[in-house]
C-alpha atoms as a PDB file:
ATOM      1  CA  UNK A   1     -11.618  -3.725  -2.257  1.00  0.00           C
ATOM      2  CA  UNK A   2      -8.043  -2.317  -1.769  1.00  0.00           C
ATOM      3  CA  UNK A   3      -7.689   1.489  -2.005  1.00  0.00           C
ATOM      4  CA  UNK A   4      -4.362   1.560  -2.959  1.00  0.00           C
ATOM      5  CA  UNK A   5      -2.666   0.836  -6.552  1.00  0.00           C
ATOM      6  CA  UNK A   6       0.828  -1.137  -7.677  1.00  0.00           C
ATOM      7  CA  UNK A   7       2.974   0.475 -10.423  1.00  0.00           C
ATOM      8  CA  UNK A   8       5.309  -2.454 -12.137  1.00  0.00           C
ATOM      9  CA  UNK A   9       7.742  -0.746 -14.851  1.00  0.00           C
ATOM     10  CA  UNK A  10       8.530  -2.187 -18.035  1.00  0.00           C
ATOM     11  CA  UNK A  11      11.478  -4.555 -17.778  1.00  0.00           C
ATOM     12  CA  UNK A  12      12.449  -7.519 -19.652  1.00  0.00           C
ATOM     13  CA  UNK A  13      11.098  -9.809 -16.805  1.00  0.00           C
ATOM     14  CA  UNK A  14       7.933  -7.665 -17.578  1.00  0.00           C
ATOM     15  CA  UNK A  15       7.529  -7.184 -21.406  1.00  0.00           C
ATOM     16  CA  UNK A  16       3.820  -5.917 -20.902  1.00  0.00           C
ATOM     17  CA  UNK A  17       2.847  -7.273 -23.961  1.00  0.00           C
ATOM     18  CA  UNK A  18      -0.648  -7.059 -22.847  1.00  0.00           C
ATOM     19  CA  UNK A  19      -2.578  -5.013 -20.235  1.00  0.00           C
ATOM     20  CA  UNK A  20      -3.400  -8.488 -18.221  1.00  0.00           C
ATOM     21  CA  UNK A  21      -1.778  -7.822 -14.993  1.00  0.00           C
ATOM     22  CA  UNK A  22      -1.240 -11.559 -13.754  1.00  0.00           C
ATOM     23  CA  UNK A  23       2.279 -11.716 -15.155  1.00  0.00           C
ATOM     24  CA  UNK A  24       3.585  -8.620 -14.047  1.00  0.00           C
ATOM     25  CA  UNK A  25       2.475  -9.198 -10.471  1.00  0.00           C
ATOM     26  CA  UNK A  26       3.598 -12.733 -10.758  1.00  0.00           C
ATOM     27  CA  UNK A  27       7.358 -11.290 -11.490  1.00  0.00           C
ATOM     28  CA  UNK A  28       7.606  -8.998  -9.396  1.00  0.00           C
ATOM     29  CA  UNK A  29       6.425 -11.409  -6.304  1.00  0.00           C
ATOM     30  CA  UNK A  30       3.072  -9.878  -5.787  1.00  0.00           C
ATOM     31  CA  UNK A  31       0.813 -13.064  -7.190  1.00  0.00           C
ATOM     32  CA  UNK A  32      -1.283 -13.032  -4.063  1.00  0.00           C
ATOM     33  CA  UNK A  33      -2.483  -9.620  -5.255  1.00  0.00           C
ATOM     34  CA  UNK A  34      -3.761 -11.089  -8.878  1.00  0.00           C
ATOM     35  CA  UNK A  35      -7.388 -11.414  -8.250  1.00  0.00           C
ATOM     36  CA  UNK A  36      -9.653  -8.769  -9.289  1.00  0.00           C
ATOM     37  CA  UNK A  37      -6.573  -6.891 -10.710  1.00  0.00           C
ATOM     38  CA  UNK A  38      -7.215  -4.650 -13.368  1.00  0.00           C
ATOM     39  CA  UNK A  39      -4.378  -3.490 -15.295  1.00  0.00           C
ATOM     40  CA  UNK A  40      -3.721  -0.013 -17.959  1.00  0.00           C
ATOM     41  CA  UNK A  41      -0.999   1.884 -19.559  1.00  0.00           C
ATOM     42  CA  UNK A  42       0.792   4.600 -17.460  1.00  0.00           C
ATOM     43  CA  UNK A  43       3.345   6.566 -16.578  1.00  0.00           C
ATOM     44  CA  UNK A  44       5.339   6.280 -13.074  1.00  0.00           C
ATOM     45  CA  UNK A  45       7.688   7.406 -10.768  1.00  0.00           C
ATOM     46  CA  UNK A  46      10.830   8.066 -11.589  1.00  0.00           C
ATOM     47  CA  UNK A  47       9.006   8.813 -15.288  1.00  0.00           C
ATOM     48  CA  UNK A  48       9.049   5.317 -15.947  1.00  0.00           C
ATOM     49  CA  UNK A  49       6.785   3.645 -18.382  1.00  0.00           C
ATOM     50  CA  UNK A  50       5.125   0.266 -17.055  1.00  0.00           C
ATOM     51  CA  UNK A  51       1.352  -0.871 -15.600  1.00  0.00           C
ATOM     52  CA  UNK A  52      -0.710   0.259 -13.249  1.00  0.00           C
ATOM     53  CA  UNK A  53      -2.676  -2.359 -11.507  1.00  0.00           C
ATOM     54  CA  UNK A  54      -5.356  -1.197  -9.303  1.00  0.00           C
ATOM     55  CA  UNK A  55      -8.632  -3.127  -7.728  1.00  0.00           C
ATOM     56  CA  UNK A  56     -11.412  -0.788  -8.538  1.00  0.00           C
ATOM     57  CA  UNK A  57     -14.779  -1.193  -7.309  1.00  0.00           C
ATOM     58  CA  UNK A  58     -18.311   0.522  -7.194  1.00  0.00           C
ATOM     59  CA  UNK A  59     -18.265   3.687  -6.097  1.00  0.00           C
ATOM     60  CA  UNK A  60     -14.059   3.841  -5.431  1.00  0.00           C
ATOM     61  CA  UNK A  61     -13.201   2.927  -8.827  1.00  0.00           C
ATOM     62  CA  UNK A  62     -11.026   6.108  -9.086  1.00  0.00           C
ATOM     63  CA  UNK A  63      -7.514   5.179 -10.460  1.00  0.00           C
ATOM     64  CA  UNK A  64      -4.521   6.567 -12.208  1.00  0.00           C
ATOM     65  CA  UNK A  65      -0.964   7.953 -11.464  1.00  0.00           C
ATOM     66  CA  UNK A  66      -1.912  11.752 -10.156  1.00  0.00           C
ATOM     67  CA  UNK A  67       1.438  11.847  -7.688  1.00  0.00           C
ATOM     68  CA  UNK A  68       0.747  15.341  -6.903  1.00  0.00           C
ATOM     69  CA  UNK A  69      -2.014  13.633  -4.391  1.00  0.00           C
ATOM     70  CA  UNK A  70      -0.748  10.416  -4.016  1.00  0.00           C
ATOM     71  CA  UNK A  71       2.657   8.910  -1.894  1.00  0.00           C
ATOM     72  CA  UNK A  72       4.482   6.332  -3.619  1.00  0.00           C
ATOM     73  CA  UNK A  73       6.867   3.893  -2.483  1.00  0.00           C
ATOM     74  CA  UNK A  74       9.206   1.766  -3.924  1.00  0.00           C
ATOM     75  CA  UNK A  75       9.474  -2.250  -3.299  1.00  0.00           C
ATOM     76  CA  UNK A  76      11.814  -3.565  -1.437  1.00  0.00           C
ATOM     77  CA  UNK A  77      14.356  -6.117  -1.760  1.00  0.00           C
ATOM     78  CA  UNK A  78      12.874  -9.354  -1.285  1.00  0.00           C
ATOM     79  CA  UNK A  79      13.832 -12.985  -1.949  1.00  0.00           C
ATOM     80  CA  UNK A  80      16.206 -12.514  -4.640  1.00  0.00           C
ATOM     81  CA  UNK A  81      14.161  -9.817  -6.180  1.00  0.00           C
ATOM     82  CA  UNK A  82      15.978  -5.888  -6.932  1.00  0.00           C
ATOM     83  CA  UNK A  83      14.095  -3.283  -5.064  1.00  0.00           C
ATOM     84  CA  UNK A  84      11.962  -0.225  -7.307  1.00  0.00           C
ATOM     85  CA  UNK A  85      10.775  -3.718  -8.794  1.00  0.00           C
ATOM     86  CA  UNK A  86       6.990  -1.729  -8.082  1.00  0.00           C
ATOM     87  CA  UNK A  87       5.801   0.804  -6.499  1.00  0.00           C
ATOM     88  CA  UNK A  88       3.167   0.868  -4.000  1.00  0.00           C
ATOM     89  CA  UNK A  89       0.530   4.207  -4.577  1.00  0.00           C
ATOM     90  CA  UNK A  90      -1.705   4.997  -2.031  1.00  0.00           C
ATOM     91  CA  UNK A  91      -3.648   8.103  -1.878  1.00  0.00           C
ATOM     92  CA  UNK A  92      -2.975  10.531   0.817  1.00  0.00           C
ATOM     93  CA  UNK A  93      -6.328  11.820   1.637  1.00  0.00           C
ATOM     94  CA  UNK A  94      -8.126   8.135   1.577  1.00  0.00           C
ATOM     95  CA  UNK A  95      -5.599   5.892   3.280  1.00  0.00           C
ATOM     96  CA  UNK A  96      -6.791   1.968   3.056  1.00  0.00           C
ATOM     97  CA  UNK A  97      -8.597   0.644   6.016  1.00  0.00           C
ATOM     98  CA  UNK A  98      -9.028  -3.017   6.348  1.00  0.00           C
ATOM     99  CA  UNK A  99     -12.540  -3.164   4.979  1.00  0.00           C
ATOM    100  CA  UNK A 100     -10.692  -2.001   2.128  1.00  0.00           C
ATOM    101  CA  UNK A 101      -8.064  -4.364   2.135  1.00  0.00           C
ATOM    102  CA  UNK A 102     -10.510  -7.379   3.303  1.00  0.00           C
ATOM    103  CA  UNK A 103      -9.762 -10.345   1.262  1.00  0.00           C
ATOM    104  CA  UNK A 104     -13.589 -11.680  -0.609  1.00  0.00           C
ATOM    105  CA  UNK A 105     -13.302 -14.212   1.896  1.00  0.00           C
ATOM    106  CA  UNK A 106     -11.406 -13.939   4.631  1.00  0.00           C
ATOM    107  CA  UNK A 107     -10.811 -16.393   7.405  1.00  0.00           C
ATOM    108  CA  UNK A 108     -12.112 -15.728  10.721  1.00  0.00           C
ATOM    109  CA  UNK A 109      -9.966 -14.954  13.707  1.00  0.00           C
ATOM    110  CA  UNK A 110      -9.113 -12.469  16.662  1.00  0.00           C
ATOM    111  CA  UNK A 111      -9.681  -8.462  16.001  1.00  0.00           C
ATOM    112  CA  UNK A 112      -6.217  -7.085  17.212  1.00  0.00           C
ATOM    113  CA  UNK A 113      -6.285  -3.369  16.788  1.00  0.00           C
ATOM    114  CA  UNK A 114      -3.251  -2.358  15.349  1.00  0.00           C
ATOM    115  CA  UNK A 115      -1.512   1.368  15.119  1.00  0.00           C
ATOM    116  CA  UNK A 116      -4.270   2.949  12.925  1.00  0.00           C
ATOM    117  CA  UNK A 117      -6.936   2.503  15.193  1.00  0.00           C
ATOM    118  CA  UNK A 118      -8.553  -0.035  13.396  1.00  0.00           C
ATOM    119  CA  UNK A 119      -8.960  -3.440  14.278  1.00  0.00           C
ATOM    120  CA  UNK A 120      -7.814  -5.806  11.972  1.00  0.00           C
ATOM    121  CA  UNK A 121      -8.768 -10.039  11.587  1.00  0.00           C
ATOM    122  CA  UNK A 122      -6.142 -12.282  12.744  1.00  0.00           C
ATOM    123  CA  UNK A 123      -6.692 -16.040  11.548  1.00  0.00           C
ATOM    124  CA  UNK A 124      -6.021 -18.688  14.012  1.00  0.00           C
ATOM    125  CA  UNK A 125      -3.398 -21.574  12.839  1.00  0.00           C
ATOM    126  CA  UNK A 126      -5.192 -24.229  14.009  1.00  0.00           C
ATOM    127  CA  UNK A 127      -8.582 -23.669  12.575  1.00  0.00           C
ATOM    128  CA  UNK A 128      -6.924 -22.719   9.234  1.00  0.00           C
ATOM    129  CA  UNK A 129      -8.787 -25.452   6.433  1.00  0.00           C
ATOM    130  CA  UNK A 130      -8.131 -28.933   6.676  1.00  0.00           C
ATOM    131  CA  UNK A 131      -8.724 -31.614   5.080  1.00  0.00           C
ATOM    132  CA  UNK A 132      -9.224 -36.037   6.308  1.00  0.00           C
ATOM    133  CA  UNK A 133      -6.221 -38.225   5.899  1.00  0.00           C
ATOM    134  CA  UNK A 134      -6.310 -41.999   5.910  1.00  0.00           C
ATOM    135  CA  UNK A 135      -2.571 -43.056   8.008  1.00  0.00           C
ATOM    136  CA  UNK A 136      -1.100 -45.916   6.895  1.00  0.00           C
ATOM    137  CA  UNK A 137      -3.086 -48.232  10.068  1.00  0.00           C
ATOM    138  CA  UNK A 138      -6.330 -46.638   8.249  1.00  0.00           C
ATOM    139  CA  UNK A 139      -7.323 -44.631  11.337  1.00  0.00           C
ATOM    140  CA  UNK A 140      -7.871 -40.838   9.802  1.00  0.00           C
ATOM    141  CA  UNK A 141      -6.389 -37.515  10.642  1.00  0.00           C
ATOM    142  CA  UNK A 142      -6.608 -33.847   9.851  1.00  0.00           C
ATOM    143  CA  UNK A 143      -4.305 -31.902   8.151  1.00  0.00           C
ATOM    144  CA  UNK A 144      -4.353 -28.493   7.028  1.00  0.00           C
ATOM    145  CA  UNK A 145      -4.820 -27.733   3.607  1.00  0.00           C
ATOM    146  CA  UNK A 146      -1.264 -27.548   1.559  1.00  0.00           C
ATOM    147  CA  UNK A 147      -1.573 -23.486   0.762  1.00  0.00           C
ATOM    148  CA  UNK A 148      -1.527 -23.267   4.500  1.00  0.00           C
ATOM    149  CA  UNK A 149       1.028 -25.561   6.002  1.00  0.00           C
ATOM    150  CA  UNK A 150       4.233 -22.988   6.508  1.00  0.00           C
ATOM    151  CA  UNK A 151       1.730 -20.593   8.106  1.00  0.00           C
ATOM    152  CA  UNK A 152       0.705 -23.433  10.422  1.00  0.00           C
ATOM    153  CA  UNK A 153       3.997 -24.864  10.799  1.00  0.00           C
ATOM    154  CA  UNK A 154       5.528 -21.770  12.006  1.00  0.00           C
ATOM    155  CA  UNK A 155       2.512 -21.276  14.445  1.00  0.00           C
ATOM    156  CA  UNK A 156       4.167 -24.361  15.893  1.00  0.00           C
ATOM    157  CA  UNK A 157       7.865 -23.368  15.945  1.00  0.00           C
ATOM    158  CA  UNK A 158       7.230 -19.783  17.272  1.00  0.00           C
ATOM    159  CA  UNK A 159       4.876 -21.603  19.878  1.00  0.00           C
ATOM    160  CA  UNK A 160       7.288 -23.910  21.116  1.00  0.00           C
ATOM    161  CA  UNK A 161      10.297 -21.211  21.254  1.00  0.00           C
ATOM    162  CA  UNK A 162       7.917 -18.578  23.524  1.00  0.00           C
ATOM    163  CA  UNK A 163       6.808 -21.945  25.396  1.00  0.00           C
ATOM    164  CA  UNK A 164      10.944 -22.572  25.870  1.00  0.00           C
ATOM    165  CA  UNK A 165      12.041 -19.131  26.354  1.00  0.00           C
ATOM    166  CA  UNK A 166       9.297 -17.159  27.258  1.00  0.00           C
ATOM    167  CA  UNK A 167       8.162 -13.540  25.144  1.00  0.00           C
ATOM    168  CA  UNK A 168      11.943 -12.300  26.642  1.00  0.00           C
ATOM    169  CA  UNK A 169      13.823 -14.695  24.545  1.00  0.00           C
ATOM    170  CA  UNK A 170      16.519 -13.872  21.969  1.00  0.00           C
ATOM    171  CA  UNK A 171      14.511 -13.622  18.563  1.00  0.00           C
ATOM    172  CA  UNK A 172      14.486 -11.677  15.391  1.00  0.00           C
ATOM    173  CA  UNK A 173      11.786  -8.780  15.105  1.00  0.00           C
ATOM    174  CA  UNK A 174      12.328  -9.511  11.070  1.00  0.00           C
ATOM    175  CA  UNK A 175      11.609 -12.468  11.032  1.00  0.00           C
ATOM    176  CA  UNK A 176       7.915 -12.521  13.631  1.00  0.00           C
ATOM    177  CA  UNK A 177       7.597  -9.145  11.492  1.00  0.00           C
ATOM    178  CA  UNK A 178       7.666 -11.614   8.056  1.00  0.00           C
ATOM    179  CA  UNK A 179       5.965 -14.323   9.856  1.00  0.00           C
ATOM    180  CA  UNK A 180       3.008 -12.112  10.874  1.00  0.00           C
ATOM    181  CA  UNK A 181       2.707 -10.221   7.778  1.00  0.00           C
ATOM    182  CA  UNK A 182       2.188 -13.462   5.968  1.00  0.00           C
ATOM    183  CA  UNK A 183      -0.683 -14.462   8.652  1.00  0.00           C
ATOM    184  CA  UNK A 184      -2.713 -10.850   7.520  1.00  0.00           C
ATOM    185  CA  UNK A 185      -1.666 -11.823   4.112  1.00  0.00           C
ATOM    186  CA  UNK A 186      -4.431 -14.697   4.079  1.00  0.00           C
ATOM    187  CA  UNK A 187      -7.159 -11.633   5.156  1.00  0.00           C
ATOM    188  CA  UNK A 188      -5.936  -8.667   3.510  1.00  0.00           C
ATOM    189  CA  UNK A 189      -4.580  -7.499   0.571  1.00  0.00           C
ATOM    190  CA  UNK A 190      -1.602  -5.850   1.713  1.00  0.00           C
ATOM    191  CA  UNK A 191       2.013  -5.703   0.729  1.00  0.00           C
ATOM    192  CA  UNK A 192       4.950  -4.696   3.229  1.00  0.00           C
ATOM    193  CA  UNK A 193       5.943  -1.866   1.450  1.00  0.00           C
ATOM    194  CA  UNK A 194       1.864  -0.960   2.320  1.00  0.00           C
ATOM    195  CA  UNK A 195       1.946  -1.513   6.142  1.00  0.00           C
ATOM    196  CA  UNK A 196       5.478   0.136   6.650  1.00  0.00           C
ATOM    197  CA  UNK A 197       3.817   3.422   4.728  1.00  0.00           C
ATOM    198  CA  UNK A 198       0.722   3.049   7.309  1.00  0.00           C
ATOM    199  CA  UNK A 199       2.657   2.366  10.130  1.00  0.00           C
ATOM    200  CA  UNK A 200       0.830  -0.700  11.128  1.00  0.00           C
ATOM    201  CA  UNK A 201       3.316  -2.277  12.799  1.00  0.00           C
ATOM    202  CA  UNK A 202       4.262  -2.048  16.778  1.00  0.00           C
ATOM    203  CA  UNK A 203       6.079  -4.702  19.258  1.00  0.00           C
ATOM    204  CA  UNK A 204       3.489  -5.093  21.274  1.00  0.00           C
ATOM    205  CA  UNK A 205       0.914  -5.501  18.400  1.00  0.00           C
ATOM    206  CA  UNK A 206       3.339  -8.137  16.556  1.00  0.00           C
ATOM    207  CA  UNK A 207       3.796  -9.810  19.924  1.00  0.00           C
ATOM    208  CA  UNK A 208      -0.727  -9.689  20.324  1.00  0.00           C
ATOM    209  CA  UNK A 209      -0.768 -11.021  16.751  1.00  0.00           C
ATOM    210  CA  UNK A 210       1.263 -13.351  17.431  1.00  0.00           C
ATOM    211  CA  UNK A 211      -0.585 -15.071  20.476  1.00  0.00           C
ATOM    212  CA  UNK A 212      -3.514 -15.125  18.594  1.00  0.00           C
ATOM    213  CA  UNK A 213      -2.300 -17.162  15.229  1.00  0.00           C
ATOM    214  CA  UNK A 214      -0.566 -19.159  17.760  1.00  0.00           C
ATOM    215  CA  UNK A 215      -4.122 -19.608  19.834  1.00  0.00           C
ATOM    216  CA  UNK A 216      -3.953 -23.608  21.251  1.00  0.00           C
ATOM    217  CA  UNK A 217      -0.797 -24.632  19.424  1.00  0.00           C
ATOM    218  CA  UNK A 218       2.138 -26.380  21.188  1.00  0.00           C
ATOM    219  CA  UNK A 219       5.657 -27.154  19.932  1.00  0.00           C
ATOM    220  CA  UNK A 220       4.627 -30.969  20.071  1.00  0.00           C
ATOM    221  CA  UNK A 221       2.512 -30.473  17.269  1.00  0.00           C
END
């Protein structure tokens, strides 16, 4: 499971009034991150006081803040959230591969190697789970499951603006950035402040990524 760890301080939108650590990831916008979480009493950076949440398993089940051999990097502003809301730990001689990160059960996909050298899962849109329909007529259709539809939806939009404008049309790199880091979302266990630290991230691997979540999708939907 993930070799890295997540340092929330204590805050009045995080009491820490227990050592459970699915309401401190849930405030601080991390609630993908809650299963498996373990959660314990620690000191952080900036000598804050707060919860260490790490995902320890069987023989990597080493944990704690030891910053003299870790890196540590603050959150992010993000959707109305402050940034040093956490702090992403990861430890500098054992950086997280994606067998590390793997979801349980991810979804399959394309490999797409991506800046570490490893090659990393990219789910397709349109074989993300569905689900049978009935339309008003009674004839029955497929749609994808709800926890899916804005990855799927944006498959379409970003499909139908590169089938408009081609890859040299005007676009945002922060937004296919945000886009794409929610597709690895549904296979890893990853955070941005995570893949900026690793350096995860080119064009022309965003641009891949891209084509393959996008894999048989049109803009007609």
């Amino acid at each position: 499971m993930a070799r890295f760890q997540v340092f929330i301080p204590k805050s009045e939108q995080v009491p820490l009034e227990n050592l459970l650590p699915q309401q401190p990831l849930e405030a601080v916008g991390l609630a993908d991150l809650i299963t498996n979480a373990a959660g314990q009493e620690s000191i952080g950076p900036e000598d804050q006081h707060g919860i260490l949440v790490s995902w320890p398993t069987t023989g990597d089940a080493d944990t704690g803040y030891k910053p003299e051999v870790q890196t540590w990097v603050p959150a992010v502003p993000s959707e109305g959230l402050a940034a040093k809301r956490y702090w992403v730990g990861i430890w500098n001689d054992k950086k997280p591969t994606p067998q590390n990160l793997k979801r349980p059960y991810p979804y399959p996909g394309v490999h797409v190697a991506l800046n570490d050298g490893n090659e990393w899962t990219v789910p397709i849109a349109k074989e993300l789970p569905n689900e049978l329909k009935l339309a008003d007529d009674g004839s029955v259709k497929f749609v994808v499951q709800r926890q899916y539809h804005d990855v799927w939806a944006e498959a379409f939009a970003w499909a139908d603006k590169f089938g408009k404008e081609g890859p040299d049309g005007e676009f945002e790199w922060g937004d296919l950035y945000q886009y794409i880091l929610k597709v690895y979302k549904l296979n890893y266990m990853i955070t941005g402040e995570l893949v900026s630290e690793l350096g995860l991230f080119s064009q022309s691997n965003l641009l891949e990524s891209l084509l393959v979540v996008c894999g048989g999708v049109s803009g007609g939907k």
